[in-house]
Protein backbone atom coordinates (compact mmCIF):
# COMPACT_ATOMS: atom_id res chain seq x y z
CA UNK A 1 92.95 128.04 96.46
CA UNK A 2 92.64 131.62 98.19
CA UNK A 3 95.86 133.38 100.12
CA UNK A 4 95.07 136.25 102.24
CA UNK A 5 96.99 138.65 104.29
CA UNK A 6 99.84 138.92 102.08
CA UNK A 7 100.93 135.40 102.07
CA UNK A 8 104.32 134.90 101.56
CA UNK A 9 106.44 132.13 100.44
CA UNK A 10 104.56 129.36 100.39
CA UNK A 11 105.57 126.18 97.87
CA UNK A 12 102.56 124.92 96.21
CA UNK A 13 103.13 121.95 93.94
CA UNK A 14 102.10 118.58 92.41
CA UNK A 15 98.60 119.19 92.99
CA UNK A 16 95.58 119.11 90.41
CA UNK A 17 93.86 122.14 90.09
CA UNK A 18 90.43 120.88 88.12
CA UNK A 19 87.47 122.50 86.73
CA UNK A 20 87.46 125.63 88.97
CA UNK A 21 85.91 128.87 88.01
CA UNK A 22 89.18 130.92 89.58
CA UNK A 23 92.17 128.29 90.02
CA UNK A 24 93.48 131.16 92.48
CA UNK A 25 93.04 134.24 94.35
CA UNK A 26 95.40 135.81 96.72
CA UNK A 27 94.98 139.48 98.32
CA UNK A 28 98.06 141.73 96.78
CA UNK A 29 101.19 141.51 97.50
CA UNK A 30 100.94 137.76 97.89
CA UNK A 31 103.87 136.06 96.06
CA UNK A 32 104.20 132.33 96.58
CA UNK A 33 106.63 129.51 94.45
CA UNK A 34 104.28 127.40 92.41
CA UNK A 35 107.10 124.43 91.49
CA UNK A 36 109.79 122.84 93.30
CA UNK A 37 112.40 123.97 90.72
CA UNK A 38 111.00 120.89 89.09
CA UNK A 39 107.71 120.32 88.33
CA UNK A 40 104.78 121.96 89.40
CA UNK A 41 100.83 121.60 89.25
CA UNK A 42 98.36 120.09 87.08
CA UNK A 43 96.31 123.43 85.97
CA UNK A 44 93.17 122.05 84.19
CA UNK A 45 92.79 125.69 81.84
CA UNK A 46 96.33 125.22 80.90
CA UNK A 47 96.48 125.85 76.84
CA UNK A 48 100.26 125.51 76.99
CA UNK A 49 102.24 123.00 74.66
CA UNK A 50 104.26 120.29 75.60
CA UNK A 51 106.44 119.73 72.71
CA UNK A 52 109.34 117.24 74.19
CA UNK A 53 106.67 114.94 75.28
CA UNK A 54 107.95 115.03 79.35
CA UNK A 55 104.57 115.85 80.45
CA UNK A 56 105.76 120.08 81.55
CA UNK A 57 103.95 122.34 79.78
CA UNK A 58 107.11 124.82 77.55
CA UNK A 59 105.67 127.89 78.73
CA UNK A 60 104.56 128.88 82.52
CA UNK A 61 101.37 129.21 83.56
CA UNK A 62 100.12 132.79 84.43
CA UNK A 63 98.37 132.78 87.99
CA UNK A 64 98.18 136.00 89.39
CA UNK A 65 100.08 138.90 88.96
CA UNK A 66 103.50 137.76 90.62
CA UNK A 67 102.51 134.65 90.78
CA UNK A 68 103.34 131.92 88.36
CA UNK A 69 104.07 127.73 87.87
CA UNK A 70 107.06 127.69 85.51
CA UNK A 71 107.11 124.19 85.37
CA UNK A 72 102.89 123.27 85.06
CA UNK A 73 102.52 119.61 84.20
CA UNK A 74 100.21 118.71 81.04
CA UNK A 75 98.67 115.58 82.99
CA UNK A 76 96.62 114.78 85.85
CA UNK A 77 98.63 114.06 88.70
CA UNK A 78 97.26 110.42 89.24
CA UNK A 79 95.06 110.02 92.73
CA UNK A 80 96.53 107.64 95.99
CA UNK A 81 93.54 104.71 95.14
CA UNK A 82 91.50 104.77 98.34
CA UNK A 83 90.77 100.67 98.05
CA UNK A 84 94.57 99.70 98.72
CA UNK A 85 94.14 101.56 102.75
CA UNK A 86 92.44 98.65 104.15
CA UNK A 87 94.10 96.05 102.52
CA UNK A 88 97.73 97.97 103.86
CA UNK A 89 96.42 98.59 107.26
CA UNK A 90 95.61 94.75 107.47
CA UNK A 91 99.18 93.04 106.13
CA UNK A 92 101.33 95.91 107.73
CA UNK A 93 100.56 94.36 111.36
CA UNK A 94 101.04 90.82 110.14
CA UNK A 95 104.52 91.63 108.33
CA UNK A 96 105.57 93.01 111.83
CA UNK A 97 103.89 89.56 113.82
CA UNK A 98 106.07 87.40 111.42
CA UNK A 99 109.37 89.82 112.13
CA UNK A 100 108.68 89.80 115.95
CA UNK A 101 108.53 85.90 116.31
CA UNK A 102 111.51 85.43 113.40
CA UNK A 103 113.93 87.98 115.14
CA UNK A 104 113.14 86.40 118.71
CA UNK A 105 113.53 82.83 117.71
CA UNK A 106 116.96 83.99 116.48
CA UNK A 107 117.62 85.71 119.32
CA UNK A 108 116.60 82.14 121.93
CA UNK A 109 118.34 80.04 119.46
């Protein structure tokens, strides 16, 4: 992730950060909230510990200078699987068919 031009409170959180050479760079100056208060991303060069087993690292995770997740999770944030879409987009219109003709049989009856 790259901020520029001093960019300024932005709230960046439950995202996975995987495998990058620099997780982030922003110009100086640039001081963003890395967790909602909460929880906050999945940094894949985290060494932290997570000693009470509730999947937030004990100790923040350094980003930048000024810039840090307090609350950095110790898992992968699982992925939205891509295969349930097109079964969703399919019943969602056929849920709202079967409402339609329910709702204006009550309505004639």
């Amino acid at each position: 992730m790259y901020f520029e031009m001093q960019c300024l409170n932005n709230t960046v959180y439950h995202n996975n950060f995987v495998n990058n050479d620099l997780q982030f760079f922003a110009d100086v100056g640039s001081v963003n909230s890395w967790d909602n208060g909460i929880e906050g991303n999945y940094w894949s060069n985290y060494n932290g510990t997570d000693n009470d087993g509730d999947g937030i690292g004990d100790t923040p995770y350094i980003i930048a200078e000024s810039n840090q997740d307090n609350y950095p999770l110790v898992n992968v944030i699982p992925e939205f699987p891509s295969w349930i879409i097109l079964p969703l987009f399919m019943i969602a219109p056929l849920i709202v068919i079967i409402f339609k003709k329910k709702v204006f049989r009550l309505i004639q009856d």
